[in-house]
Protein backbone atom coordinates (compact mmCIF):
# COMPACT_ATOMS: atom_id res chain seq x y z
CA UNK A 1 0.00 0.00 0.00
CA UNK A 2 1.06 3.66 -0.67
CA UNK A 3 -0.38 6.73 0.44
CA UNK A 4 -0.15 10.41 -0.70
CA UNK A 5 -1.23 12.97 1.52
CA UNK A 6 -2.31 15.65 -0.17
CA UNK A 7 -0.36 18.33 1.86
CA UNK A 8 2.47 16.29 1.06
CA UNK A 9 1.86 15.98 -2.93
CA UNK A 10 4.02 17.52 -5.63
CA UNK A 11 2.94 19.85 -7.96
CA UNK A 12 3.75 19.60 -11.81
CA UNK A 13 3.08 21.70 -15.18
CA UNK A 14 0.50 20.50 -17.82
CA UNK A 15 1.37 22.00 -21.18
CA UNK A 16 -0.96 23.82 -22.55
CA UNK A 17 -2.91 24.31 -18.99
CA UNK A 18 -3.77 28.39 -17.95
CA UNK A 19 -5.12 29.24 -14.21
CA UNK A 20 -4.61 25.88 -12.42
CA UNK A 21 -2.35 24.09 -10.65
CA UNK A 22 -2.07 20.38 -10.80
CA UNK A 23 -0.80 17.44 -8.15
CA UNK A 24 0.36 14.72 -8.91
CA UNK A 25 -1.45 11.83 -6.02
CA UNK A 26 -0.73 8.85 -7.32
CA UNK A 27 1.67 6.91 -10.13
CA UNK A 28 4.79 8.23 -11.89
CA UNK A 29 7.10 9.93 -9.52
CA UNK A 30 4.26 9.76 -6.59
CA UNK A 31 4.38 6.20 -6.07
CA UNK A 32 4.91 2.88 -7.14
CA UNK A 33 1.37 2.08 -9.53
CA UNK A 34 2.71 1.48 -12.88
CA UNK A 35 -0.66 0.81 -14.87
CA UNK A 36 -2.29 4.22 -14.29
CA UNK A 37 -2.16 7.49 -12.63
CA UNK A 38 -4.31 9.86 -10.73
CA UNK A 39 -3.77 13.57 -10.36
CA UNK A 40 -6.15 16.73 -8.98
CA UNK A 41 -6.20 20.04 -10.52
CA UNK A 42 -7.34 23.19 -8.73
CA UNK A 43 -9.00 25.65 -11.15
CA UNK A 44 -9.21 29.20 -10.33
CA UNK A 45 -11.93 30.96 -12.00
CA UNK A 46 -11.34 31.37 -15.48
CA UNK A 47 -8.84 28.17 -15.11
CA UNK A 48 -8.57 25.94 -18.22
CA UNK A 49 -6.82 22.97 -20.05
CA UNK A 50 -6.18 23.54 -23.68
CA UNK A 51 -8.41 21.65 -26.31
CA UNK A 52 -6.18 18.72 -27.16
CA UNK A 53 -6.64 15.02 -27.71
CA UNK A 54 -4.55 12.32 -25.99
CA UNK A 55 -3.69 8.53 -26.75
CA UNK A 56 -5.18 7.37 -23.66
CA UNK A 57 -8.46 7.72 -22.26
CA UNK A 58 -9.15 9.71 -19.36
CA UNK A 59 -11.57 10.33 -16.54
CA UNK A 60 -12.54 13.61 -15.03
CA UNK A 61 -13.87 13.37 -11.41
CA UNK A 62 -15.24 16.76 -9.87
CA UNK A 63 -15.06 17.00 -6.05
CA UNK A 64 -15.74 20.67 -6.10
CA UNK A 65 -17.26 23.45 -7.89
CA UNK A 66 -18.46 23.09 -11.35
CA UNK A 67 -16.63 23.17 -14.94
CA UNK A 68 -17.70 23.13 -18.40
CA UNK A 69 -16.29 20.39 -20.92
CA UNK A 70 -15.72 20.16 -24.53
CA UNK A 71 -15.50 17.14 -26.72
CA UNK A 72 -14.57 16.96 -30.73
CA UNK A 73 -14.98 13.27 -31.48
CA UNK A 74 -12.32 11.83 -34.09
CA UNK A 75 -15.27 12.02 -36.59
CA UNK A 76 -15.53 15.86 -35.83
CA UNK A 77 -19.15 15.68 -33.40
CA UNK A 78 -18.63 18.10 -31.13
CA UNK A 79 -20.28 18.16 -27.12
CA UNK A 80 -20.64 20.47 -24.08
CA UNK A 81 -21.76 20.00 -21.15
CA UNK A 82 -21.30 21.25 -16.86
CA UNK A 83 -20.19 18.74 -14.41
CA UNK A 84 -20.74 20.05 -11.27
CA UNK A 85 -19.83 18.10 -7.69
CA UNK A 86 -19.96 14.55 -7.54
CA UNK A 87 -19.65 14.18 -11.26
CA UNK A 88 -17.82 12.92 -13.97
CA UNK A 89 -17.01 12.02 -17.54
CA UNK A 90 -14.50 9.67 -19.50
CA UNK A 91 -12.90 11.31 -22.45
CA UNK A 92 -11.76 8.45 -25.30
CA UNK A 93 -8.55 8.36 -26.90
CA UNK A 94 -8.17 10.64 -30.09
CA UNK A 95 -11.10 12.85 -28.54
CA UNK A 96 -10.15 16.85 -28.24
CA UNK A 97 -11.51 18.17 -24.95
CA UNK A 98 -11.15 21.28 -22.74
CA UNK A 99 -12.06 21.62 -19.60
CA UNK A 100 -13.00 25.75 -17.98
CA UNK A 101 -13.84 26.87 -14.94
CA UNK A 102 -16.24 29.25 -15.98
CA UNK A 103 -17.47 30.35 -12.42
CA UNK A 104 -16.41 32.29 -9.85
CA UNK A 105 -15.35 29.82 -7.20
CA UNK A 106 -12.24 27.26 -7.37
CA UNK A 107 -12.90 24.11 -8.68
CA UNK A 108 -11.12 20.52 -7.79
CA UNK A 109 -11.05 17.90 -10.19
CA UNK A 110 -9.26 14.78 -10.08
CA UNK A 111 -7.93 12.99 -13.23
CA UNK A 112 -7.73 9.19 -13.69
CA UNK A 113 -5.43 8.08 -16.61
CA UNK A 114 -3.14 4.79 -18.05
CA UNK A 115 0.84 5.64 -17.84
CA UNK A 116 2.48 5.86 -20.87
């Protein structure tokens, strides 16, 4: 078993990422998980990830506040929608998305993703 308190968690720069800052809690240089790793990002208002696509699927988890997401499918459908506390979404691989904090409160969200 390994635990990461979060007062003890490092902090790391997401390219591309405005407004926000991002922990690492789990996997890669936080501990030992190799198959995955889990992260939470703190969005100040106006806070916002930049509208890319990955190679891995990922999972958005929000424990506080609300923020909007965008989605451009491989085949060019496009989505929005507001997750607000206690929700979440799974973006696929290829998929652009953004994620903004388009309110006036902080929001926490955790991310969920495989290593690469």
């Amino acid at each position: 078993m390994h635990i990461t308190r979060f007062e003890e968690a490092s902090t790391y720069q997401a390219p591309n990422h405005d407004d926000m800052t991002c922990y690492r809690l789990q996997g890669k240089e936080a501990s030992p998980c190799s198959s995955m790793w889990m992260g939470m990002s703190i969005f100040e208002p106006g806070g916002q990830t930049g509208f890319d696509s990955s190679a891995v699927e990922k999972i958005y988890f929000v424990v506080e506040g609300e923020v909007a997401v965008f989605c451009e499918s491989e085949d060019g459908l496009k989505s929005e929608a507001v997750l607000y506390k206690n929700d979440s979404c799974v973006f696929l691989s290829g998929e652009k998305r953004q994620l903004k904090n388009l309110s006036n409160e902080i929001a926490k969200v955790v991310l969920i993703m495989a290593s690469n």
